[in-house]
PDB file of N, CA and C in Angstrom:
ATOM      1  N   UNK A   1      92.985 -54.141 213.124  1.00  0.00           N
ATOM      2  CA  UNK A   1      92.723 -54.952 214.299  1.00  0.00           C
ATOM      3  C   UNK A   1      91.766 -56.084 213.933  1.00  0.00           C
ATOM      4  N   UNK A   2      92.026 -56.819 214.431  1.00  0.00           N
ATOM      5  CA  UNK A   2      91.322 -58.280 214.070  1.00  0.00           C
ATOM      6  C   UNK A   2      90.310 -58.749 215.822  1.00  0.00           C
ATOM      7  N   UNK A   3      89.213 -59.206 215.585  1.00  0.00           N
ATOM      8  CA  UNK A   3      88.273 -59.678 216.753  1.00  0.00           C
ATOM      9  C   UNK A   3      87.515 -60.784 215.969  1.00  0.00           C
ATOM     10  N   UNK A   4      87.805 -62.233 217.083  1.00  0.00           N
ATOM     11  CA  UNK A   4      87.443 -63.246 216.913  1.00  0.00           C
ATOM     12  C   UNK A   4      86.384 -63.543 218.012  1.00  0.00           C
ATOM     13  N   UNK A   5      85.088 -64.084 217.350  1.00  0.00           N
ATOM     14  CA  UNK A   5      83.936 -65.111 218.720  1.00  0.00           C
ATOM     15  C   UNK A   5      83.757 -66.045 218.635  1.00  0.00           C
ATOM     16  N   UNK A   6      83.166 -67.085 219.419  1.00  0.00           N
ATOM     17  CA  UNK A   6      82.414 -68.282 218.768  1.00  0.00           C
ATOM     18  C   UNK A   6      81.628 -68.539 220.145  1.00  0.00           C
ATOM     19  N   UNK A   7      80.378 -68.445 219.625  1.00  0.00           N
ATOM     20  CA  UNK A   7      79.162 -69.078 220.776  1.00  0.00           C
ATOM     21  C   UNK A   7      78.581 -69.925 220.375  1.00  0.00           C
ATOM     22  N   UNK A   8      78.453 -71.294 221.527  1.00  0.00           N
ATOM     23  CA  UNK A   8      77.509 -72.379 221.152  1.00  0.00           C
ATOM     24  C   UNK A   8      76.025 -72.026 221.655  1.00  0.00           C
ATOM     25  N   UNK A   9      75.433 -72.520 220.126  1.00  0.00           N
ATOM     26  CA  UNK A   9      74.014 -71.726 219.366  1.00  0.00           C
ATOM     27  C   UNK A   9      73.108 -72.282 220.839  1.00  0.00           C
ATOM     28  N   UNK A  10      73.670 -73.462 221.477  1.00  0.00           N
ATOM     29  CA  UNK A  10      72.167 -73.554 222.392  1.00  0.00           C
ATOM     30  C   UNK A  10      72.075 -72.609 223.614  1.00  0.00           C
ATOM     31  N   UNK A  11      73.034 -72.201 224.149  1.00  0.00           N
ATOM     32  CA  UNK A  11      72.672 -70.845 225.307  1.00  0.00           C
ATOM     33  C   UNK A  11      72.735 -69.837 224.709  1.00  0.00           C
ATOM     34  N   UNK A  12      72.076 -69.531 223.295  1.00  0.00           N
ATOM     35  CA  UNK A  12      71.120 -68.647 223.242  1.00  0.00           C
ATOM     36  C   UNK A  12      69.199 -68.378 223.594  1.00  0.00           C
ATOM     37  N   UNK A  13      68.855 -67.216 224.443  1.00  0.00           N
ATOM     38  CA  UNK A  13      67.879 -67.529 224.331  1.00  0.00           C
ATOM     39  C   UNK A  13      67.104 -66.717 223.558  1.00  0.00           C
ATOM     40  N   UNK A  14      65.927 -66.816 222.935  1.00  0.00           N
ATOM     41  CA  UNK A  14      65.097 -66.224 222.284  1.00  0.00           C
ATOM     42  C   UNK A  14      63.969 -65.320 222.742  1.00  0.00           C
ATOM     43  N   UNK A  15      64.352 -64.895 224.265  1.00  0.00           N
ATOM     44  CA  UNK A  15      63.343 -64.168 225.175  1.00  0.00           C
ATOM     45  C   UNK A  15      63.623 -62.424 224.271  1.00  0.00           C
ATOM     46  N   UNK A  16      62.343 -61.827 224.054  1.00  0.00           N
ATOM     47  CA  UNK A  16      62.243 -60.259 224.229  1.00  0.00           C
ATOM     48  C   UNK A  16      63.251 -59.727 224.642  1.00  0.00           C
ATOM     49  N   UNK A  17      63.542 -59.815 225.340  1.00  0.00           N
ATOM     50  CA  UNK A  17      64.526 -58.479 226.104  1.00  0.00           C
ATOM     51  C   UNK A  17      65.973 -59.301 225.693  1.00  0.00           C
ATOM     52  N   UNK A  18      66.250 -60.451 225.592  1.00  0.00           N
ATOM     53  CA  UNK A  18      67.938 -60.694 225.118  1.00  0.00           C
ATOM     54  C   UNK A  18      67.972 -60.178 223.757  1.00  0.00           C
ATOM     55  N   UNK A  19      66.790 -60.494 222.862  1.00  0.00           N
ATOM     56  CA  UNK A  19      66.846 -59.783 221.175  1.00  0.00           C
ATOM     57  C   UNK A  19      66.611 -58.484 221.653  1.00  0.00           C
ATOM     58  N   UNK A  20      66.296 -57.834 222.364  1.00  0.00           N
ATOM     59  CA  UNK A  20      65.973 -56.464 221.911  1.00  0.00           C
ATOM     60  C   UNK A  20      67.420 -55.880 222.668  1.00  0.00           C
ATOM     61  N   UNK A  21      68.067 -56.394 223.233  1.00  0.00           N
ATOM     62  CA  UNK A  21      69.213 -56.144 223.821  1.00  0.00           C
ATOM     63  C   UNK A  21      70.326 -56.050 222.912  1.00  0.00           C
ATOM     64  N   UNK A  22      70.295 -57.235 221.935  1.00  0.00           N
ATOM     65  CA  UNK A  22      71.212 -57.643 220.844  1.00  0.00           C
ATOM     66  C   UNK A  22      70.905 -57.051 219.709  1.00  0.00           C
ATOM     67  N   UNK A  23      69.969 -56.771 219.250  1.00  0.00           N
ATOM     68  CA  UNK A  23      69.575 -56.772 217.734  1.00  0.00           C
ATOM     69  C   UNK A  23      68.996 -55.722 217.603  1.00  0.00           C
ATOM     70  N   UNK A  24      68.977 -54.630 216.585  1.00  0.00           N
ATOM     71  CA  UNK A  24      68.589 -53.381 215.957  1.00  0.00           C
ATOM     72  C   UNK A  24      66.727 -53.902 215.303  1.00  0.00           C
ATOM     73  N   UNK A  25      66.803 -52.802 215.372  1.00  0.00           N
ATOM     74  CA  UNK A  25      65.236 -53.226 214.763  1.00  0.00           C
ATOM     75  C   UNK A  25      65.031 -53.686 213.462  1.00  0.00           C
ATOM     76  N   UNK A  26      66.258 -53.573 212.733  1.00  0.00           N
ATOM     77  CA  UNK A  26      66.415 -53.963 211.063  1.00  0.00           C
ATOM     78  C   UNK A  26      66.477 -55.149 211.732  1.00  0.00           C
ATOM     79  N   UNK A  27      67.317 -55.722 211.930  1.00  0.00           N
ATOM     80  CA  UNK A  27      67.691 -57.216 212.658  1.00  0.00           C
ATOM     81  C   UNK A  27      66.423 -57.695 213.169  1.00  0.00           C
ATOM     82  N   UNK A  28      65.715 -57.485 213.909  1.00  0.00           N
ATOM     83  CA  UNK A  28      64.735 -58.353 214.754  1.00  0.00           C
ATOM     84  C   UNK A  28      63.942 -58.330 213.263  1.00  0.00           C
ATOM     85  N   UNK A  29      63.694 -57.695 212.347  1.00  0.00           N
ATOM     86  CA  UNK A  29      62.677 -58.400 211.108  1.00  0.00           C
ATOM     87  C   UNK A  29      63.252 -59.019 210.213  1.00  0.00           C
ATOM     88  N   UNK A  30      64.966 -59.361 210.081  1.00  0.00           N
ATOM     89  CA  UNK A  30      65.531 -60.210 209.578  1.00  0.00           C
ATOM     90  C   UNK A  30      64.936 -61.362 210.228  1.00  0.00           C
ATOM     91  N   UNK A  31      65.640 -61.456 211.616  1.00  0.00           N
ATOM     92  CA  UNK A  31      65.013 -62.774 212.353  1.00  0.00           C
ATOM     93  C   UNK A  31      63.620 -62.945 212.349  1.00  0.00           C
ATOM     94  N   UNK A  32      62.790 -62.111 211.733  1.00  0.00           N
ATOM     95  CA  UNK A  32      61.362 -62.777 211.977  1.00  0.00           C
ATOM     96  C   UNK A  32      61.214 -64.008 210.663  1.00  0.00           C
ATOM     97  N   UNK A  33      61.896 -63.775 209.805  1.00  0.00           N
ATOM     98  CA  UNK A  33      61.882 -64.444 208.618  1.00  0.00           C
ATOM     99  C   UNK A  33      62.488 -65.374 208.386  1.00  0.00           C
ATOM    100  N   UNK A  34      63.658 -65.903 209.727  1.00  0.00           N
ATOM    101  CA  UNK A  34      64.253 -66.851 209.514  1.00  0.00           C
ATOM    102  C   UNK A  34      63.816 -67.953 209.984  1.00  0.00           C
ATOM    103  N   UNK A  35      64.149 -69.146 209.622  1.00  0.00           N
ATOM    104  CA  UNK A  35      63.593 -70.596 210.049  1.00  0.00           C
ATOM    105  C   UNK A  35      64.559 -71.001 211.282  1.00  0.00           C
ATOM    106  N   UNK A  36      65.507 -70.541 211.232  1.00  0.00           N
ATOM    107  CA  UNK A  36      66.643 -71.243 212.443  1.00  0.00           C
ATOM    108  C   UNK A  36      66.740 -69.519 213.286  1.00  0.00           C
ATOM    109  N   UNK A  37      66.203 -69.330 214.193  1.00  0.00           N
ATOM    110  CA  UNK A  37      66.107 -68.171 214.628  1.00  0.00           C
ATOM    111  C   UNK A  37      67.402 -68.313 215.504  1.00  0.00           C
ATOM    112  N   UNK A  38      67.493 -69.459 216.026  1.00  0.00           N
ATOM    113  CA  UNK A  38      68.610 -69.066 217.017  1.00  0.00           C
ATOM    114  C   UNK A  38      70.272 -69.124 216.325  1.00  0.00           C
ATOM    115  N   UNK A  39      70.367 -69.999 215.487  1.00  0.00           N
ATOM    116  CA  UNK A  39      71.141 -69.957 214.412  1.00  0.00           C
ATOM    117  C   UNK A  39      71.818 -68.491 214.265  1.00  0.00           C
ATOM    118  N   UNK A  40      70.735 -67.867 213.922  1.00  0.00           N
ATOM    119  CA  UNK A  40      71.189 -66.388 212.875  1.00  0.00           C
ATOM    120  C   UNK A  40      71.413 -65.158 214.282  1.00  0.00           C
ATOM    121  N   UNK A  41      70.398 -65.705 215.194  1.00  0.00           N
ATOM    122  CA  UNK A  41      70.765 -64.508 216.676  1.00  0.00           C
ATOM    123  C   UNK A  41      72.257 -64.967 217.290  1.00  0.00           C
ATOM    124  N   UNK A  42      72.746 -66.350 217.218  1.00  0.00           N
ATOM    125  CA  UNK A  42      73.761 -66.442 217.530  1.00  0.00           C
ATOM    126  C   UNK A  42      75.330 -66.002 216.826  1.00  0.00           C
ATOM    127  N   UNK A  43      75.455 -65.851 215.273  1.00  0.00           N
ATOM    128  CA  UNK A  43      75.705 -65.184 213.880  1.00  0.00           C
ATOM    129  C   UNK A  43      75.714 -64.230 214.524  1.00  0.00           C
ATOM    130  N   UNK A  44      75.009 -63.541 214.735  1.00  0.00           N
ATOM    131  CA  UNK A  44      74.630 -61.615 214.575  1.00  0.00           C
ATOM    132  C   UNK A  44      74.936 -61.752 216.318  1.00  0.00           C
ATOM    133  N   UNK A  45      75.331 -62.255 217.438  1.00  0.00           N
ATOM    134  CA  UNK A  45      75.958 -61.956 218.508  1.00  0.00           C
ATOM    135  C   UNK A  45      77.818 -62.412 218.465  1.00  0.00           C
ATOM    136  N   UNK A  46      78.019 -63.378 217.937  1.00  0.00           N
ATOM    137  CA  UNK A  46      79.533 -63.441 217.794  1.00  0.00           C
ATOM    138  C   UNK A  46      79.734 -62.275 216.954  1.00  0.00           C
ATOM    139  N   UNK A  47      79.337 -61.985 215.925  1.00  0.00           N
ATOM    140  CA  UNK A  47      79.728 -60.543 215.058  1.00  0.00           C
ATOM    141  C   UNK A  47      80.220 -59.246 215.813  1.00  0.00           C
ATOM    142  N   UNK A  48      78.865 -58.946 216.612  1.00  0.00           N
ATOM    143  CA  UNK A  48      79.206 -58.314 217.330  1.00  0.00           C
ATOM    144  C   UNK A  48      80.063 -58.029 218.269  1.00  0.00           C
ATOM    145  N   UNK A  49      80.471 -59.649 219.206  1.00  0.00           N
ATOM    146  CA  UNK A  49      81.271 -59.308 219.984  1.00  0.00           C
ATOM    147  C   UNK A  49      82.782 -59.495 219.194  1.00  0.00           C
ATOM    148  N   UNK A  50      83.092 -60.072 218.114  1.00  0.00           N
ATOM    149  CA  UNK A  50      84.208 -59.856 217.500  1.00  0.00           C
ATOM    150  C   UNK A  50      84.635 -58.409 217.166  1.00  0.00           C
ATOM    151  N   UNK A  51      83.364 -58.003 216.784  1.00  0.00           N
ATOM    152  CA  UNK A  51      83.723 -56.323 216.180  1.00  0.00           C
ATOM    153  C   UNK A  51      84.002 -55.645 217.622  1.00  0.00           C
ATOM    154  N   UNK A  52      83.406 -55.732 218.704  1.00  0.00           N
ATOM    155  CA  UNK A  52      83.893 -55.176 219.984  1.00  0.00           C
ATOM    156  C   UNK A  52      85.640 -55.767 220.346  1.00  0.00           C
ATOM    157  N   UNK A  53      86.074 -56.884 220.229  1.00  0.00           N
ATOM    158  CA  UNK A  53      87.309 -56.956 220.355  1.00  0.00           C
ATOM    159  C   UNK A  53      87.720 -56.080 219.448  1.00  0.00           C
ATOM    160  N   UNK A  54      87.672 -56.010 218.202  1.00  0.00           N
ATOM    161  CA  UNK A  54      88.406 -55.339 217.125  1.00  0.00           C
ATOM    162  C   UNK A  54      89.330 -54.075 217.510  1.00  0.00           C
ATOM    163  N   UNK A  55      88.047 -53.838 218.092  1.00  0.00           N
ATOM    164  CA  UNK A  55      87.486 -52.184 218.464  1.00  0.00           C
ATOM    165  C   UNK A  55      88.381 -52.101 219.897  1.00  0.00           C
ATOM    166  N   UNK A  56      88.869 -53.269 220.838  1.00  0.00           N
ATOM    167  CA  UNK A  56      89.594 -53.417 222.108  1.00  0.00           C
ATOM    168  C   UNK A  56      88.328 -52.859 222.928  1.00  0.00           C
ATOM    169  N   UNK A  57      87.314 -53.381 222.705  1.00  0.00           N
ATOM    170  CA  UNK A  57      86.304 -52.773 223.893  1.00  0.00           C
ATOM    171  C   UNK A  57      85.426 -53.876 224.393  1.00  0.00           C
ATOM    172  N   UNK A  58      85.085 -53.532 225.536  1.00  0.00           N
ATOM    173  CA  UNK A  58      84.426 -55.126 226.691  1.00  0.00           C
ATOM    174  C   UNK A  58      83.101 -55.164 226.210  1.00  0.00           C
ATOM    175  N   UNK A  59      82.381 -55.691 226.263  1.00  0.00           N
ATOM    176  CA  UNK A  59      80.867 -56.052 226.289  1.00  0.00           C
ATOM    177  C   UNK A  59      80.023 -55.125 226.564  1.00  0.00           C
ATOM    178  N   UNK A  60      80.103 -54.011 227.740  1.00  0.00           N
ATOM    179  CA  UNK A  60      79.649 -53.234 228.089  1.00  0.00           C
ATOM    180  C   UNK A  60      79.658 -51.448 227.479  1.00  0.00           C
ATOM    181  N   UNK A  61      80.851 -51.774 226.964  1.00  0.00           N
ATOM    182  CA  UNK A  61      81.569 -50.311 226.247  1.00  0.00           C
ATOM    183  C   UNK A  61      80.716 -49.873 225.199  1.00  0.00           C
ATOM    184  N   UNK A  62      79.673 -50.912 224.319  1.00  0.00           N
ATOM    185  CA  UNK A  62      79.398 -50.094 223.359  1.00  0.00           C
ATOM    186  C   UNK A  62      77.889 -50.966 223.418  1.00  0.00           C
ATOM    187  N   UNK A  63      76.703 -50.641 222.641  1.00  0.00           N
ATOM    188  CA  UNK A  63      75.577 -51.508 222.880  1.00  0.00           C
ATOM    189  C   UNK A  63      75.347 -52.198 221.870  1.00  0.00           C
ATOM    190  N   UNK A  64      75.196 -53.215 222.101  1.00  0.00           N
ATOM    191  CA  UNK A  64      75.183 -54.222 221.285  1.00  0.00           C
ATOM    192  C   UNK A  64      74.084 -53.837 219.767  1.00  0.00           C
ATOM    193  N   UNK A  65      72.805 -53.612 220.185  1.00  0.00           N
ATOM    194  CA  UNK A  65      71.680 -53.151 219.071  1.00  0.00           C
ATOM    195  C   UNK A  65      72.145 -52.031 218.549  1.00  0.00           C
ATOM    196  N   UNK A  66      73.191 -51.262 218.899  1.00  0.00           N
ATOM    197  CA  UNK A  66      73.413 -50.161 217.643  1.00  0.00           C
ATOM    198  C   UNK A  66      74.958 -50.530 216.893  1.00  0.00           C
ATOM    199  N   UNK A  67      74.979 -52.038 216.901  1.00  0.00           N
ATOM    200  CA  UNK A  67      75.760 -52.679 215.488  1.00  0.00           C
ATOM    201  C   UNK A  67      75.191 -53.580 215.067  1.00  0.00           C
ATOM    202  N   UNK A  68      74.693 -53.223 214.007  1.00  0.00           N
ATOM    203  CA  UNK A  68      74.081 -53.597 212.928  1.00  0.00           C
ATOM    204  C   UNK A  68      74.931 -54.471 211.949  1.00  0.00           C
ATOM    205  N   UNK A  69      74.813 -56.021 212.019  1.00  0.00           N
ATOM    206  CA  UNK A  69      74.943 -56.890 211.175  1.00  0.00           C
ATOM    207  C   UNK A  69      73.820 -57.276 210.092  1.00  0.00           C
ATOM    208  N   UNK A  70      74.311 -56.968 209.084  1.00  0.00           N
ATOM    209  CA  UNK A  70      73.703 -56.584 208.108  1.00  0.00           C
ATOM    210  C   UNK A  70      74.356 -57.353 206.645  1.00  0.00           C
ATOM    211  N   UNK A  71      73.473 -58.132 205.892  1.00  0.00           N
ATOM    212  CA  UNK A  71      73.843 -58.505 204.476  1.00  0.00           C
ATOM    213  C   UNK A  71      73.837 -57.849 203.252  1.00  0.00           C
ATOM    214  N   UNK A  72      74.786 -57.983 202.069  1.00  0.00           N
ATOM    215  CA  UNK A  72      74.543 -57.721 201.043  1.00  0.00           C
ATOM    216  C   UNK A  72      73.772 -58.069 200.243  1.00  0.00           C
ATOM    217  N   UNK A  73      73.899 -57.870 198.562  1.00  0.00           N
ATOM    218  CA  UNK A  73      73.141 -58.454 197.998  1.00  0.00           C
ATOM    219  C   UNK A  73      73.558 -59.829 197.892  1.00  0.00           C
ATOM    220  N   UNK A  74      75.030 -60.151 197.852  1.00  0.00           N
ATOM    221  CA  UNK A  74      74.938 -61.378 197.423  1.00  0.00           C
ATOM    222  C   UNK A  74      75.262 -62.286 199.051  1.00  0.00           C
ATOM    223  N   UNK A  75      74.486 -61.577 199.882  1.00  0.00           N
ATOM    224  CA  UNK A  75      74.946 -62.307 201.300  1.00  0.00           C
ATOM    225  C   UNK A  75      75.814 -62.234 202.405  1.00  0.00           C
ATOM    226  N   UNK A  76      76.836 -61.751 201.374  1.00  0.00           N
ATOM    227  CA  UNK A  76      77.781 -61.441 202.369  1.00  0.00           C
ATOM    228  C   UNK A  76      77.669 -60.206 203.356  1.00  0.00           C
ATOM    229  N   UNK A  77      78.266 -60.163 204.869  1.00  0.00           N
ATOM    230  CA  UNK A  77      77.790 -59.767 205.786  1.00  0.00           C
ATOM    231  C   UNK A  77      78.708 -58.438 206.271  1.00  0.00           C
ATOM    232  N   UNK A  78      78.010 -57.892 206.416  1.00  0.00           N
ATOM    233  CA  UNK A  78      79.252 -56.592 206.706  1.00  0.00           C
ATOM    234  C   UNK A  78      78.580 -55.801 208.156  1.00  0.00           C
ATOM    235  N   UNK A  79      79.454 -54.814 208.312  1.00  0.00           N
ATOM    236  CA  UNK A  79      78.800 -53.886 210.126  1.00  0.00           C
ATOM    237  C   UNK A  79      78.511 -53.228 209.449  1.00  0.00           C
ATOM    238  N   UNK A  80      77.461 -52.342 210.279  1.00  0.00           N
ATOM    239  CA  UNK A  80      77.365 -50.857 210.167  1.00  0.00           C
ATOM    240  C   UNK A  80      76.733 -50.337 211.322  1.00  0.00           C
ATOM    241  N   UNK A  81      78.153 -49.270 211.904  1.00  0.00           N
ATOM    242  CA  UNK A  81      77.858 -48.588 213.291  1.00  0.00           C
ATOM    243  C   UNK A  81      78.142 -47.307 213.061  1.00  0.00           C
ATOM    244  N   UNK A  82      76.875 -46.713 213.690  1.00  0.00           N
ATOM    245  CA  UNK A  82      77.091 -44.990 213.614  1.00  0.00           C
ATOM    246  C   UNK A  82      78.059 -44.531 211.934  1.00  0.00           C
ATOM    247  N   UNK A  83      76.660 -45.126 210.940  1.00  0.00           N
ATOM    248  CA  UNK A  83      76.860 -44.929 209.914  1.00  0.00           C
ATOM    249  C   UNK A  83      78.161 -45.232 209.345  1.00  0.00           C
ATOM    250  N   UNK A  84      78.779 -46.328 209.765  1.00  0.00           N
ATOM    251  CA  UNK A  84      80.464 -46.649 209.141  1.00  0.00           C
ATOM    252  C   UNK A  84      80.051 -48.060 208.862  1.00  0.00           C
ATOM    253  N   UNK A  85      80.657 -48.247 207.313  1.00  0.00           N
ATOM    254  CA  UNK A  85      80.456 -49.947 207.057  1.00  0.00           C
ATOM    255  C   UNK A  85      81.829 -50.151 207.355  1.00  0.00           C
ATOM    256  N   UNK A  86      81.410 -51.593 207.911  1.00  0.00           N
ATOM    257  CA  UNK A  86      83.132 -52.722 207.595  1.00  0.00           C
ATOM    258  C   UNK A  86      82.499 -53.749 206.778  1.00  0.00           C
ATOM    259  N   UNK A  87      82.846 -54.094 205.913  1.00  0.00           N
ATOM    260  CA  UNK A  87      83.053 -55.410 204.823  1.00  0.00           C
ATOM    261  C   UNK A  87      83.717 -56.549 205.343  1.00  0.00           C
ATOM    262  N   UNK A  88      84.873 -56.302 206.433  1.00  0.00           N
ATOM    263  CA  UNK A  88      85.689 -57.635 206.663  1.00  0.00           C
ATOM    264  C   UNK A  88      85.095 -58.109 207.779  1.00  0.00           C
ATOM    265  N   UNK A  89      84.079 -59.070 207.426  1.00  0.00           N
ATOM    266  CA  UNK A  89      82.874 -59.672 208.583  1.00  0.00           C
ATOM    267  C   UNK A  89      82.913 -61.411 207.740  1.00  0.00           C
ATOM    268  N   UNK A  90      83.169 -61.989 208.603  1.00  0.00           N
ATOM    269  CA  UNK A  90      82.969 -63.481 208.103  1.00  0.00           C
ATOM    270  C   UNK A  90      81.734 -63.956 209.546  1.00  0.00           C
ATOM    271  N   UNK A  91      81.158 -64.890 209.221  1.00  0.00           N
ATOM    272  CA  UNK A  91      80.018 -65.918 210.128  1.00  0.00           C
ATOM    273  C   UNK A  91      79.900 -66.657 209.480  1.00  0.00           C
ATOM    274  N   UNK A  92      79.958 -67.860 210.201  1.00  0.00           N
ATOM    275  CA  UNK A  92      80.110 -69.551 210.087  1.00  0.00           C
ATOM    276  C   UNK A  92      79.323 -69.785 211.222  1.00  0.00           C
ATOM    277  N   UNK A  93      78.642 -71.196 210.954  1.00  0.00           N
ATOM    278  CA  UNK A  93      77.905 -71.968 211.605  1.00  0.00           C
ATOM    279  C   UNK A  93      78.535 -73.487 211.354  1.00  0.00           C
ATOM    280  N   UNK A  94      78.235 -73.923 212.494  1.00  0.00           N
ATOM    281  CA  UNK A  94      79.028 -75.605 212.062  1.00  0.00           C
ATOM    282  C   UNK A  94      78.110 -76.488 213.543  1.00  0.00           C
ATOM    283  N   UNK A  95      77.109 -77.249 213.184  1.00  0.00           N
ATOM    284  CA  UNK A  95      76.576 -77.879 214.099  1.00  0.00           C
ATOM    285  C   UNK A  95      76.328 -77.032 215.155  1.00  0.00           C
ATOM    286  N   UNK A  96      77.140 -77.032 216.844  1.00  0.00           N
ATOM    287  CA  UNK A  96      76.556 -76.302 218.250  1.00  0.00           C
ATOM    288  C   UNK A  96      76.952 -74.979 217.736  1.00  0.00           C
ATOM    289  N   UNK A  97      77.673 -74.385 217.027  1.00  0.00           N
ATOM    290  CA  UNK A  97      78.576 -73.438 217.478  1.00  0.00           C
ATOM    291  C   UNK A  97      78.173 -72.581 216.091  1.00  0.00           C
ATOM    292  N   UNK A  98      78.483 -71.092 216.701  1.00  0.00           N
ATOM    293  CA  UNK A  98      78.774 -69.982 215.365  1.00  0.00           C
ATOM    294  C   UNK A  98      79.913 -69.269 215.787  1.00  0.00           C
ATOM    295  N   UNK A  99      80.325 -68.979 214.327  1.00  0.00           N
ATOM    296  CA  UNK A  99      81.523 -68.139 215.045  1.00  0.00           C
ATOM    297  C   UNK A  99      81.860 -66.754 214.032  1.00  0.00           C
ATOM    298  N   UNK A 100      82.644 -66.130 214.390  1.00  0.00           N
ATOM    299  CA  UNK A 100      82.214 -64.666 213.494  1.00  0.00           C
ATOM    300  C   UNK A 100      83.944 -64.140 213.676  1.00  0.00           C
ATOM    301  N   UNK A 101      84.949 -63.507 212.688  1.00  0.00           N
ATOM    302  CA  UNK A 101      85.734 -62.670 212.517  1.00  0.00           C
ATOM    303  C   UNK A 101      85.545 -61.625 212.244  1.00  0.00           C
ATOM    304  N   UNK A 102      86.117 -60.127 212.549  1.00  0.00           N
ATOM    305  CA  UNK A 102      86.091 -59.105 212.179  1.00  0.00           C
ATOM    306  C   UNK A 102      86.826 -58.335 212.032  1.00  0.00           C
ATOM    307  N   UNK A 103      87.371 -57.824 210.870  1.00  0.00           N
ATOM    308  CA  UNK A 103      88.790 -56.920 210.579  1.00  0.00           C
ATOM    309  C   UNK A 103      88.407 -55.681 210.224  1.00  0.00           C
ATOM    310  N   UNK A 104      89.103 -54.936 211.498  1.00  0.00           N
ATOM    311  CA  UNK A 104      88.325 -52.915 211.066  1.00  0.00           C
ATOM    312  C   UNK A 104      90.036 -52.190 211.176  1.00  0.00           C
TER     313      UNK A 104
END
């Protein structure tokens, strides 16, 4: 199954409770380190909701902070939910927009 997103990076917001909503606690100290914070929260929310299409499930079906978008060594980006990796994770950024594929 294949799940496609793309959100434009500026209605993201950077309030407490939308990251702690979105992002695992590994994640929120990724983002502490990044320079384009909204950039990479927007990355790590199309991911997610691609991997929820994948998966044929709505927004609500599964919680967002316990999928873990997560890098390798050499960068590349893979899931890991309830201890299962997927590898077939792409994220792109291009000016307003990020966008994320996911094949499980």
């Amino acid at each position: 199954m294949v799940g496609i997103d793309i959100v434009k990076i500026e209605r993201i917001k950077l309030s407490k409770r939308f990251i702690s909503l979105v992002l695992s606690s590994k994640e929120i100290e990724l983002l502490s380190l990044k320079d384009n914070k909204k950039e990479f929260l927007a990355g790590r929310f199309a991911a997610k909701e691609a991997f929820l299409k994948a998966n044929k499930k709505g927004l609500f079906e599964m919680s967002l902070n316990e999928i873990e978008v997560l890098s390798d060594a050499s960068g590349a980006p893979y899931i890991l939910h309830h201890n299962k990796r997927y590898d077939d994770v792409s994220i792109a950024h291009e000016k307003e927009y990020a966008v994320a594929v996911v094949i499980i």
